[in-house]
N, C-alpha and C. Protein backbone atom coordinates (compact mmCIF):
# COMPACT_ATOMS: atom_id res chain seq x y z
N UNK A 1 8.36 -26.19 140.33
CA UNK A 1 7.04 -26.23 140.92
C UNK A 1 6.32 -27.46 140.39
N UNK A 2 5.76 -28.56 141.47
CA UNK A 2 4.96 -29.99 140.72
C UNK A 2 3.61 -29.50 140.83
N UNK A 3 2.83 -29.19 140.23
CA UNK A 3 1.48 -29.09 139.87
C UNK A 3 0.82 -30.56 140.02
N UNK A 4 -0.45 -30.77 141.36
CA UNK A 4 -1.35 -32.23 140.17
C UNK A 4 -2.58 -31.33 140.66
N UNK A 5 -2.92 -29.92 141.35
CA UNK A 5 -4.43 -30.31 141.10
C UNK A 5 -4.51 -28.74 140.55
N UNK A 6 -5.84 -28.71 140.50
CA UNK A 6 -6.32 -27.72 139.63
C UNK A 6 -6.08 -26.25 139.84
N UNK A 7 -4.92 -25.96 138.62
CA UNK A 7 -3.53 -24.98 138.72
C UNK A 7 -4.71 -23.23 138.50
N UNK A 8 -4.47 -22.13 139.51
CA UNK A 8 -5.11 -21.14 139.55
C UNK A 8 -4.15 -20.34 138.67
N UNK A 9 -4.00 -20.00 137.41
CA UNK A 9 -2.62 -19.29 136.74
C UNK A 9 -2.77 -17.99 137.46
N UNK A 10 -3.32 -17.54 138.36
CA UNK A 10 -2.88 -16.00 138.90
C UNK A 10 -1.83 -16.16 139.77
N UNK A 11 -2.07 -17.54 140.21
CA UNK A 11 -0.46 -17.89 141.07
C UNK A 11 0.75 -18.17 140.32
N UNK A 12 0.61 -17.88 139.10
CA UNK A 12 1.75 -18.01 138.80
C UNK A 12 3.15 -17.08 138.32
N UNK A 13 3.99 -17.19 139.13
CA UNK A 13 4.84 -15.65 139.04
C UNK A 13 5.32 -15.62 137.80
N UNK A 14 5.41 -14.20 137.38
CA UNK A 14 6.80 -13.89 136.13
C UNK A 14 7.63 -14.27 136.34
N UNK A 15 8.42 -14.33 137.16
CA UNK A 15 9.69 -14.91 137.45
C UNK A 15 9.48 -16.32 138.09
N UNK A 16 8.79 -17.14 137.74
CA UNK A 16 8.70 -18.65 137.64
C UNK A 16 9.70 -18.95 136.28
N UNK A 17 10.79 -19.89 136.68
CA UNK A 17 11.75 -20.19 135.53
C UNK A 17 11.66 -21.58 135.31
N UNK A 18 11.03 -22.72 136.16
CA UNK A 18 10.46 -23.85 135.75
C UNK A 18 9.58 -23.96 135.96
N UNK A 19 8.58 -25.25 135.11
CA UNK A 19 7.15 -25.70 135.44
C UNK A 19 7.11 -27.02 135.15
N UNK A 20 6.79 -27.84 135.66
CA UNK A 20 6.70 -29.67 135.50
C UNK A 20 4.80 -29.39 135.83
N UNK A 21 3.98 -29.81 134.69
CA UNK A 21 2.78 -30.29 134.81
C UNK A 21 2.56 -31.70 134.64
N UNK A 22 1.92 -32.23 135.40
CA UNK A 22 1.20 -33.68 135.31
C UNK A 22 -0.40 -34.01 134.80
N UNK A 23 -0.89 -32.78 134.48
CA UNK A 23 -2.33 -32.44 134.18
C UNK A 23 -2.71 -32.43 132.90
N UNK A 24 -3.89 -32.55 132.67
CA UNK A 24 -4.20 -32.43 130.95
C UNK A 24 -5.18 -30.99 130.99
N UNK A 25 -4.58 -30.02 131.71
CA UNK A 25 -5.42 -28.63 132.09
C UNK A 25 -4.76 -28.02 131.18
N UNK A 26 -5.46 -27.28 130.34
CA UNK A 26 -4.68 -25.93 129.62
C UNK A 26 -4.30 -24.82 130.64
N UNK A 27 -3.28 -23.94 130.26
CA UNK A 27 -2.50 -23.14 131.27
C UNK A 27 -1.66 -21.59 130.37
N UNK A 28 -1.58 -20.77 130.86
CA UNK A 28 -1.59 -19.86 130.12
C UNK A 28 0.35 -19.36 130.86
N UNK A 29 1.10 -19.78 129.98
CA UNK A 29 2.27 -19.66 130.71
C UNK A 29 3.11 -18.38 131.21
N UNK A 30 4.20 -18.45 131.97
CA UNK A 30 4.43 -17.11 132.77
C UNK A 30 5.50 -17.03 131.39
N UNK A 31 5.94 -15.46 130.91
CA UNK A 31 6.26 -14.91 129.48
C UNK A 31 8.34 -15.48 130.03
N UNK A 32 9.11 -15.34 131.43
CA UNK A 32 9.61 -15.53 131.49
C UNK A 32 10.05 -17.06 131.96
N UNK A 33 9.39 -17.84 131.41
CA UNK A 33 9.99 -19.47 131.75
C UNK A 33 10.74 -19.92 131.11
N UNK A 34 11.89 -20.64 131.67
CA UNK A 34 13.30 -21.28 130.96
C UNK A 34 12.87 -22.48 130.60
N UNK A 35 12.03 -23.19 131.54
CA UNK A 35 12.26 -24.95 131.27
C UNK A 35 10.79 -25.04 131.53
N UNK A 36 10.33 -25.93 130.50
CA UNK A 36 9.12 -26.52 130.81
C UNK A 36 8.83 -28.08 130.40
N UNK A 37 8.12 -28.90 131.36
CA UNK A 37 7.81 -30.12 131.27
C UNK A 37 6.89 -30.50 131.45
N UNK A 38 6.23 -30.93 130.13
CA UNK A 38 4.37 -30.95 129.94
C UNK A 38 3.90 -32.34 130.63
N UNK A 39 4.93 -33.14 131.45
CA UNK A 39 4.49 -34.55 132.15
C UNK A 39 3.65 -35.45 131.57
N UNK A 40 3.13 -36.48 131.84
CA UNK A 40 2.52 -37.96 131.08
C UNK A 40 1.37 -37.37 130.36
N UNK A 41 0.37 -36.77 130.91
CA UNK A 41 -0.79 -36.73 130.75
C UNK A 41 -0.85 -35.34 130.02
N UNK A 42 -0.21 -34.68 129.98
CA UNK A 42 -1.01 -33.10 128.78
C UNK A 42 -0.76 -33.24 127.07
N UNK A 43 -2.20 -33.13 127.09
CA UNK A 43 -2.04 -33.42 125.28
C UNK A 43 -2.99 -32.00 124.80
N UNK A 44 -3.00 -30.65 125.24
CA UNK A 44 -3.61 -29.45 125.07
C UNK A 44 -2.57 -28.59 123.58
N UNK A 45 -3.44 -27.91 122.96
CA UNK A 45 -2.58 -26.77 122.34
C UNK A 45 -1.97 -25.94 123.32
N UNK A 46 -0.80 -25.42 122.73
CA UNK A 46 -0.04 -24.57 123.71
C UNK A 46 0.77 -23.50 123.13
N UNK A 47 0.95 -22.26 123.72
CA UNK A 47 2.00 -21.44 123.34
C UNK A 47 2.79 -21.08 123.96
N UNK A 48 3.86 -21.37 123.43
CA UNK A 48 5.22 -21.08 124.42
C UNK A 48 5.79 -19.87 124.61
N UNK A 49 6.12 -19.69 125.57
CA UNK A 49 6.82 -18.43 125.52
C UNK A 49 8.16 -18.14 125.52
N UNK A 50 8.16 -16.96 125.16
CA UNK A 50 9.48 -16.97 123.94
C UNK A 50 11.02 -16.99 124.76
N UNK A 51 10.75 -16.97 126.05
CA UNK A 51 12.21 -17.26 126.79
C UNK A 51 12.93 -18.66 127.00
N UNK A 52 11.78 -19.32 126.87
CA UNK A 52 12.14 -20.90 127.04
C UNK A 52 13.35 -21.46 126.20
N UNK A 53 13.92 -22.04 126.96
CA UNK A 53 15.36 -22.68 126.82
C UNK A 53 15.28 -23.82 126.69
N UNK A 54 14.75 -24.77 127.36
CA UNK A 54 14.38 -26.33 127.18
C UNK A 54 12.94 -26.39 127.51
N UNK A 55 12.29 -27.41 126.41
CA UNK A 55 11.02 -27.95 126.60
C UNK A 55 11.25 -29.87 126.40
N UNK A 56 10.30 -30.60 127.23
CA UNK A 56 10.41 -31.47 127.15
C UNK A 56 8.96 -31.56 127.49
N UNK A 57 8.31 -32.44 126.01
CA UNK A 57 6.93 -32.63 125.87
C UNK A 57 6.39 -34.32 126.31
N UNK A 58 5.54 -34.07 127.13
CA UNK A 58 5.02 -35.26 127.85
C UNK A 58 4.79 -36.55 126.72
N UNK A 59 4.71 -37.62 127.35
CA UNK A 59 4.25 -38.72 127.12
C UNK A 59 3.09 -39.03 126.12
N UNK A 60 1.18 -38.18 126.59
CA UNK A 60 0.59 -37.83 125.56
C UNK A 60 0.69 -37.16 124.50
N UNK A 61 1.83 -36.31 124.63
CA UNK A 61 1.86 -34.74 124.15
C UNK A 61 1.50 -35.10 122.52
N UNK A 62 0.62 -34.87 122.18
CA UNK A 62 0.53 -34.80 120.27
C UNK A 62 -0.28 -33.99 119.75
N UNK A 63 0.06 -33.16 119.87
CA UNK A 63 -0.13 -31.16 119.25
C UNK A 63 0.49 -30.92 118.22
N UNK A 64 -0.17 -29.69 117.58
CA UNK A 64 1.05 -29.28 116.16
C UNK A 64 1.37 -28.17 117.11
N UNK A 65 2.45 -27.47 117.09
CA UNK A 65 3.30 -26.74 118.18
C UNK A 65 4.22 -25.94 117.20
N UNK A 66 4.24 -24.58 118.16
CA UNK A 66 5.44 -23.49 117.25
C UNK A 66 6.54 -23.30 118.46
N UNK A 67 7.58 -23.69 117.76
CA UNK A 67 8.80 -23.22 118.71
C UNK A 67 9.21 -22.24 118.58
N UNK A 68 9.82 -21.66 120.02
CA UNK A 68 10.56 -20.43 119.86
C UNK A 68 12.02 -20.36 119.92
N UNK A 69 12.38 -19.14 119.43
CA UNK A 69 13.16 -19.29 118.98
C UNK A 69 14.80 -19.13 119.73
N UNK A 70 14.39 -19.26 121.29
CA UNK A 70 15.85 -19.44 121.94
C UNK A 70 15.67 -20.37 122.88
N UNK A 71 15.35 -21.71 122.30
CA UNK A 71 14.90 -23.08 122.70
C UNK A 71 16.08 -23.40 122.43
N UNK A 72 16.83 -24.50 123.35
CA UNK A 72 18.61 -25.04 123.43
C UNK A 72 17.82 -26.71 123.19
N UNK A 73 17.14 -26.65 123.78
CA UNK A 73 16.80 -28.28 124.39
C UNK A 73 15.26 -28.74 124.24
N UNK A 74 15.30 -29.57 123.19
CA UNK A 74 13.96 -30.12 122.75
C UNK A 74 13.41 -31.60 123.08
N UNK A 75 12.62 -32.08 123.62
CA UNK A 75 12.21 -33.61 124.35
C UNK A 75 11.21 -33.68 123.33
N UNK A 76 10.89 -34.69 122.45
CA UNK A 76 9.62 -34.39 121.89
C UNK A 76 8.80 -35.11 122.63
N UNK A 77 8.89 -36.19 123.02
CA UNK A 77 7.97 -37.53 123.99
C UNK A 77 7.58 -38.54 123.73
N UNK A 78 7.12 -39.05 123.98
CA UNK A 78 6.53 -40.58 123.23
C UNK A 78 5.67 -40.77 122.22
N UNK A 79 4.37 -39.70 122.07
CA UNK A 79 3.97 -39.91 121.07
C UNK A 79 3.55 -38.80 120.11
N UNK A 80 4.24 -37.78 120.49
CA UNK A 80 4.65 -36.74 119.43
C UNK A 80 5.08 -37.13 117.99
N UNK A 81 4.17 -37.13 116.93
CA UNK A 81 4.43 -37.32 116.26
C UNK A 81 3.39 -36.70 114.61
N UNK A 82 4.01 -35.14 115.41
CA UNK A 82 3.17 -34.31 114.30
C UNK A 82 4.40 -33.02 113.20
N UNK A 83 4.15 -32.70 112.14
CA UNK A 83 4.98 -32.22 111.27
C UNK A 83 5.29 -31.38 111.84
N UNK A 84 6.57 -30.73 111.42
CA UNK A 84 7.51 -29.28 112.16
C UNK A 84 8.21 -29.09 110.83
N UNK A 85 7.60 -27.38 110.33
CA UNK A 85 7.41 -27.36 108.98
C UNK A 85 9.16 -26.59 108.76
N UNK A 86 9.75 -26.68 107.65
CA UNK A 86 11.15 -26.13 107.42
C UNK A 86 11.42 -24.87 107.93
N UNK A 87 12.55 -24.60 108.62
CA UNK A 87 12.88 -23.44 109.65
C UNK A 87 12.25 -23.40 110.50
N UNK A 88 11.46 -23.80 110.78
CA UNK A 88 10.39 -23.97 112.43
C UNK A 88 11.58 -24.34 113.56
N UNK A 89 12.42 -24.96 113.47
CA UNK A 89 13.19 -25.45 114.64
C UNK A 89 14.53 -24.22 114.89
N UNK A 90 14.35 -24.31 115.89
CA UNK A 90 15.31 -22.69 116.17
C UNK A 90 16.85 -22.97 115.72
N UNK A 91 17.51 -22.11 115.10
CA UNK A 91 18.84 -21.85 115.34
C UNK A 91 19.53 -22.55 116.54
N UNK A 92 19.02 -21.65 117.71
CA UNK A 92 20.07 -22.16 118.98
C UNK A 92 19.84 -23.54 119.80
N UNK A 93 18.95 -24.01 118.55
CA UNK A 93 18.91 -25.58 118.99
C UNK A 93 20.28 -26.23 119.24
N UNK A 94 20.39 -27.02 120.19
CA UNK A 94 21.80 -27.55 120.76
C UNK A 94 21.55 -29.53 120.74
N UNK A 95 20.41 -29.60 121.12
CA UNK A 95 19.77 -31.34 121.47
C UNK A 95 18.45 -31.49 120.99
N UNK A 96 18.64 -32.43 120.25
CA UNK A 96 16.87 -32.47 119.50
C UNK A 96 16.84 -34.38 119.91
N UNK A 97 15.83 -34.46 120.83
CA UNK A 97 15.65 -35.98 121.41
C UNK A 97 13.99 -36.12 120.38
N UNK A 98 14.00 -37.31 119.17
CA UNK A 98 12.65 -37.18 118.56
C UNK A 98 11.66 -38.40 119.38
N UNK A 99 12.30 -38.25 120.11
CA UNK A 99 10.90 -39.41 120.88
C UNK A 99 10.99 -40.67 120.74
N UNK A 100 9.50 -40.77 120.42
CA UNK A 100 9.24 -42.94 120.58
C UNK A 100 8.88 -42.77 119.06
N UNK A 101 7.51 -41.95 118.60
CA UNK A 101 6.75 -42.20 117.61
C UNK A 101 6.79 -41.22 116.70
N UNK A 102 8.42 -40.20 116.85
CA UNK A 102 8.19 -38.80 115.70
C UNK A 102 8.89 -40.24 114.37
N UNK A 103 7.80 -39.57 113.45
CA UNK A 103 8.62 -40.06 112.05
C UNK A 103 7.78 -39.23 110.60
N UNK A 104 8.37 -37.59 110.93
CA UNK A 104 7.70 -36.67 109.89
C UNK A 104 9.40 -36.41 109.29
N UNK A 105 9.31 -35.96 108.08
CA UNK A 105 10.33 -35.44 107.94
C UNK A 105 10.85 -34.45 108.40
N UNK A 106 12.33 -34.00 108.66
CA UNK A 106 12.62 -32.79 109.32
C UNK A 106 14.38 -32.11 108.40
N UNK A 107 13.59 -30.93 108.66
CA UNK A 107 15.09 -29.88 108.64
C UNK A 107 16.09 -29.55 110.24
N UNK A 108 17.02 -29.84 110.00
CA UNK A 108 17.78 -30.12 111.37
C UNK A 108 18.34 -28.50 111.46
N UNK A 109 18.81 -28.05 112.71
CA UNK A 109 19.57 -26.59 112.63
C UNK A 109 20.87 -26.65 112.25
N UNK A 110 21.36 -25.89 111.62
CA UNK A 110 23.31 -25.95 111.83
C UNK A 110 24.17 -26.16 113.13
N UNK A 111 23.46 -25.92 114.00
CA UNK A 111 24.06 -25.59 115.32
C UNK A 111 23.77 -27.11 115.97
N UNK A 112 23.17 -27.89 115.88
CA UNK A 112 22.85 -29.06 116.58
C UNK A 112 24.11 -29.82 116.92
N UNK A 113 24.47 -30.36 118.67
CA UNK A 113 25.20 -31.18 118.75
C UNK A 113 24.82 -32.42 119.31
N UNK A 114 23.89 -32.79 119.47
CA UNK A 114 23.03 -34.03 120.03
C UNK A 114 21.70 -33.94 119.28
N UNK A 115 21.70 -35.58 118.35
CA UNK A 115 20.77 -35.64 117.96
C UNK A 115 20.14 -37.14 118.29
N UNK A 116 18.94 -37.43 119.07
CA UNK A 116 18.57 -38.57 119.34
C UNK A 116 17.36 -38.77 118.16
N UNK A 117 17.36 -40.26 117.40
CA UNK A 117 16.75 -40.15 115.98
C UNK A 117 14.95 -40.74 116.96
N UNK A 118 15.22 -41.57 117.74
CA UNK A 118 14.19 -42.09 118.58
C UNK A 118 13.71 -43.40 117.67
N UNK A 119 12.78 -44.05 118.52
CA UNK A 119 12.98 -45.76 117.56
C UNK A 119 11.69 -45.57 116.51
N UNK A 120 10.68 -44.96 116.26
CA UNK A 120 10.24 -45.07 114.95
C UNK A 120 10.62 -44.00 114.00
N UNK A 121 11.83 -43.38 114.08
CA UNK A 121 12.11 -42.78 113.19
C UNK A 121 12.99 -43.09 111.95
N UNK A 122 12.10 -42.95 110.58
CA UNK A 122 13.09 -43.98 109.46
C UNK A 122 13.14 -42.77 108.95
N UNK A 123 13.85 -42.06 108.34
CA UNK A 123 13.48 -40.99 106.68
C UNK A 123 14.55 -40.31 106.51
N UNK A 124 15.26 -40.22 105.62
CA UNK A 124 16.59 -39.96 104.86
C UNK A 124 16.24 -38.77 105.70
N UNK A 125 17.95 -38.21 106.35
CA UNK A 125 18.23 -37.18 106.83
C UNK A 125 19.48 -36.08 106.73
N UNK A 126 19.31 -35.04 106.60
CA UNK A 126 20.94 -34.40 106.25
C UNK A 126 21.85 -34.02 107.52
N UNK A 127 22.62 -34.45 107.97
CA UNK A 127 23.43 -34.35 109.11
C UNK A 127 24.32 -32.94 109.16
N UNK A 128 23.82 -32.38 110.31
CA UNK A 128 24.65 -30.98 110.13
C UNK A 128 26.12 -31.24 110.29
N UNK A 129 26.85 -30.41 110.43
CA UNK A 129 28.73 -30.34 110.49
C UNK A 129 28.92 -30.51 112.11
N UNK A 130 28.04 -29.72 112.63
CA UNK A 130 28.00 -29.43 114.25
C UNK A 130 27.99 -30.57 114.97
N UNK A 131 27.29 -31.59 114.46
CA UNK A 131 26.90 -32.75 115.52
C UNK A 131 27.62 -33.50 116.22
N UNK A 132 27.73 -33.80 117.35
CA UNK A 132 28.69 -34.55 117.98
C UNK A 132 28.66 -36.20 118.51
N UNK A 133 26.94 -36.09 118.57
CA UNK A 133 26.75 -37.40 119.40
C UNK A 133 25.61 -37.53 118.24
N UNK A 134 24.90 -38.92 117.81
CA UNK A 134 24.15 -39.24 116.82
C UNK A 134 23.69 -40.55 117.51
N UNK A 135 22.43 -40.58 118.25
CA UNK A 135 21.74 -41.80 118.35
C UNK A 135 20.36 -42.49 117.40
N UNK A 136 21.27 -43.65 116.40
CA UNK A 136 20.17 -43.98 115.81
C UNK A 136 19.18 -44.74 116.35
N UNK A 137 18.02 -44.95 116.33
CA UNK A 137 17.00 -45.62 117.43
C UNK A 137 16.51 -46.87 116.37
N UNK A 138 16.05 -48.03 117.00
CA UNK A 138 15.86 -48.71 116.81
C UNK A 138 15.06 -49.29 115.28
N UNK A 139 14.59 -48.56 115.06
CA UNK A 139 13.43 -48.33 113.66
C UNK A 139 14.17 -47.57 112.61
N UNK A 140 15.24 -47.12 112.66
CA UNK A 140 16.12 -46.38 111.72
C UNK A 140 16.73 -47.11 110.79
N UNK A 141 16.57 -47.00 109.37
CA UNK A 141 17.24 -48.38 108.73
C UNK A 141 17.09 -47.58 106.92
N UNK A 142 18.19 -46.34 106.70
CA UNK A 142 17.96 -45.43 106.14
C UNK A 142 19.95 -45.26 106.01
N UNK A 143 20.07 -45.07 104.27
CA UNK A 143 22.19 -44.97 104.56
C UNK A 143 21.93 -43.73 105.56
N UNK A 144 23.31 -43.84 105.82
CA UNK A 144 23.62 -42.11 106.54
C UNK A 144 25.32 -42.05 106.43
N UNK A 145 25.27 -40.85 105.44
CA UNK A 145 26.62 -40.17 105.75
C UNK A 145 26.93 -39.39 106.89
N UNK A 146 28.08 -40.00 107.70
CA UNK A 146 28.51 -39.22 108.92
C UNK A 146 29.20 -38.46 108.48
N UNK A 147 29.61 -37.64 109.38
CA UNK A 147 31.03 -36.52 109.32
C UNK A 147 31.84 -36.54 110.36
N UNK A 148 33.09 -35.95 110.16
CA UNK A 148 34.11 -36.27 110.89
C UNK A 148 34.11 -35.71 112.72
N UNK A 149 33.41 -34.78 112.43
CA UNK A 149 32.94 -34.15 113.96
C UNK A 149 32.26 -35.82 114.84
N UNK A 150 31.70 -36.18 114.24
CA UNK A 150 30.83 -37.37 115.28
C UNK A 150 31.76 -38.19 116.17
N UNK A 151 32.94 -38.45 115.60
CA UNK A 151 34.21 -39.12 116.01
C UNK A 151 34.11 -40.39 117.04
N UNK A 152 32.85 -41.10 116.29
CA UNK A 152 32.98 -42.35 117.43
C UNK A 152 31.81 -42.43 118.06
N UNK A 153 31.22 -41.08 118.51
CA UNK A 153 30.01 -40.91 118.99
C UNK A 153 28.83 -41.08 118.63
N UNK A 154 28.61 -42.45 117.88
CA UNK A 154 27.42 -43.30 117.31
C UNK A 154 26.96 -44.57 118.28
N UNK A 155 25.38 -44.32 118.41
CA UNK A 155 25.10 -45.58 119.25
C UNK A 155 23.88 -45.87 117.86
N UNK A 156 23.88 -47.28 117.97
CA UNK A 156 23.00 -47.72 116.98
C UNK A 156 22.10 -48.79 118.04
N UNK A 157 20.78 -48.77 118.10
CA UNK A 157 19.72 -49.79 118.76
C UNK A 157 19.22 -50.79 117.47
N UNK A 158 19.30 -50.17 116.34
CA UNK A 158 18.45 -50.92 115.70
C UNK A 158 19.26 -52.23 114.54
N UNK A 159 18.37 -52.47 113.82
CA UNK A 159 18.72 -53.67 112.86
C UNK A 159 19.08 -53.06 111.33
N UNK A 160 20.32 -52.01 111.56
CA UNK A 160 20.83 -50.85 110.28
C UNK A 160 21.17 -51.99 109.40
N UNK A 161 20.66 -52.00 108.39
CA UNK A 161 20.98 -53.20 107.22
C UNK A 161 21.43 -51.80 105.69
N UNK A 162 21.44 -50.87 106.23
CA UNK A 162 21.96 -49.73 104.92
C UNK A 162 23.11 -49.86 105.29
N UNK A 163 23.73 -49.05 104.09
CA UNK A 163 25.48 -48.23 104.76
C UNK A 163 25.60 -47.02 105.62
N UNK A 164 26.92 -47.41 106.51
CA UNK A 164 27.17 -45.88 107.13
C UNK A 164 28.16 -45.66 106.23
N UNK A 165 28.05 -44.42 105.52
CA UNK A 165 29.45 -43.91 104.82
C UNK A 165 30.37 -42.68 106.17
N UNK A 166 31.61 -43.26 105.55
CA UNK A 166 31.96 -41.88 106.92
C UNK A 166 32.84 -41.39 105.68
């Protein structure tokens, strides 16, 4: 469903399983949504609801935010770049993309197999066993021990002047 004008939430069904907003309207979400996409312009507090599977946070998006906890797929956005305190990030996290401007420290899940670091992210990190694909972003310039799971699946953008130990 594309939302741009001024969203009536009584229209919005329980069984709505996506939502793409383009608005900076607060919105009170349907309890069963899988995927949500907060588009360029929403920079509101929000609470998610607890079915959501992938979120991908807009462009403004810079909120302190609680995830839930059977979230697969995380977008943070461009200028997301607020703390996500230890164990806050779910278990069945699968892809954690940190944006343009995340650079807080973070606890990663065990389960993670895609991790995009995003280009201002610098800060010593512990690499789970799980991971498969590891994109360091441009601003990353921090050692990093890989593990044998990654197998090749390193893209580097930036000017890495540390060591990679494998």
């Amino acid at each position: 469903m594309y939302v741009n004008y001024i969203l009536d939430e009584s229209i919005l069904s329980q069984s709505l399983k996506k939502l793409e907003l383009e608005d900076n309207q607060s919105i009170e979400l349907a309890q069963d949504l899988e995927e949500l996409d907060l588009g360029y312009e929403f920079n509101q507090p929000i609470i998610l609801p607890p079915n959501l599977e992938i979120l991908k946070l807009g462009f403004k998006f810079n909120q302190p935010i609680r995830f839930t906890q059977n979230l697969k797929e995380i977008y943070l956005g461009i200028n997301f770049n607020q703390p996500i305190e230890f164990k806050e990030l779910p278990q069945s996290l699968e892809i954690l993309d940190l944006g343009h401007d995340f650079n807080q420290s973070i606890t990663l899940p065990k389960r993670l197999k895609v991790l995009n670091l995003g280009n201002s992210f610098n800060r010593l990190i512990n690499l789970p066993r799980s991971l498969e694909i590891l994109d360091l972003g441009c601003g990353f310039n921090k050692p990093v021990t890989l593990i044998e799971s990654l197998s090749g699946k390193i893209y580097m953008r930036g000017r890495l002047t540390k060591d990679i130990i494998f």
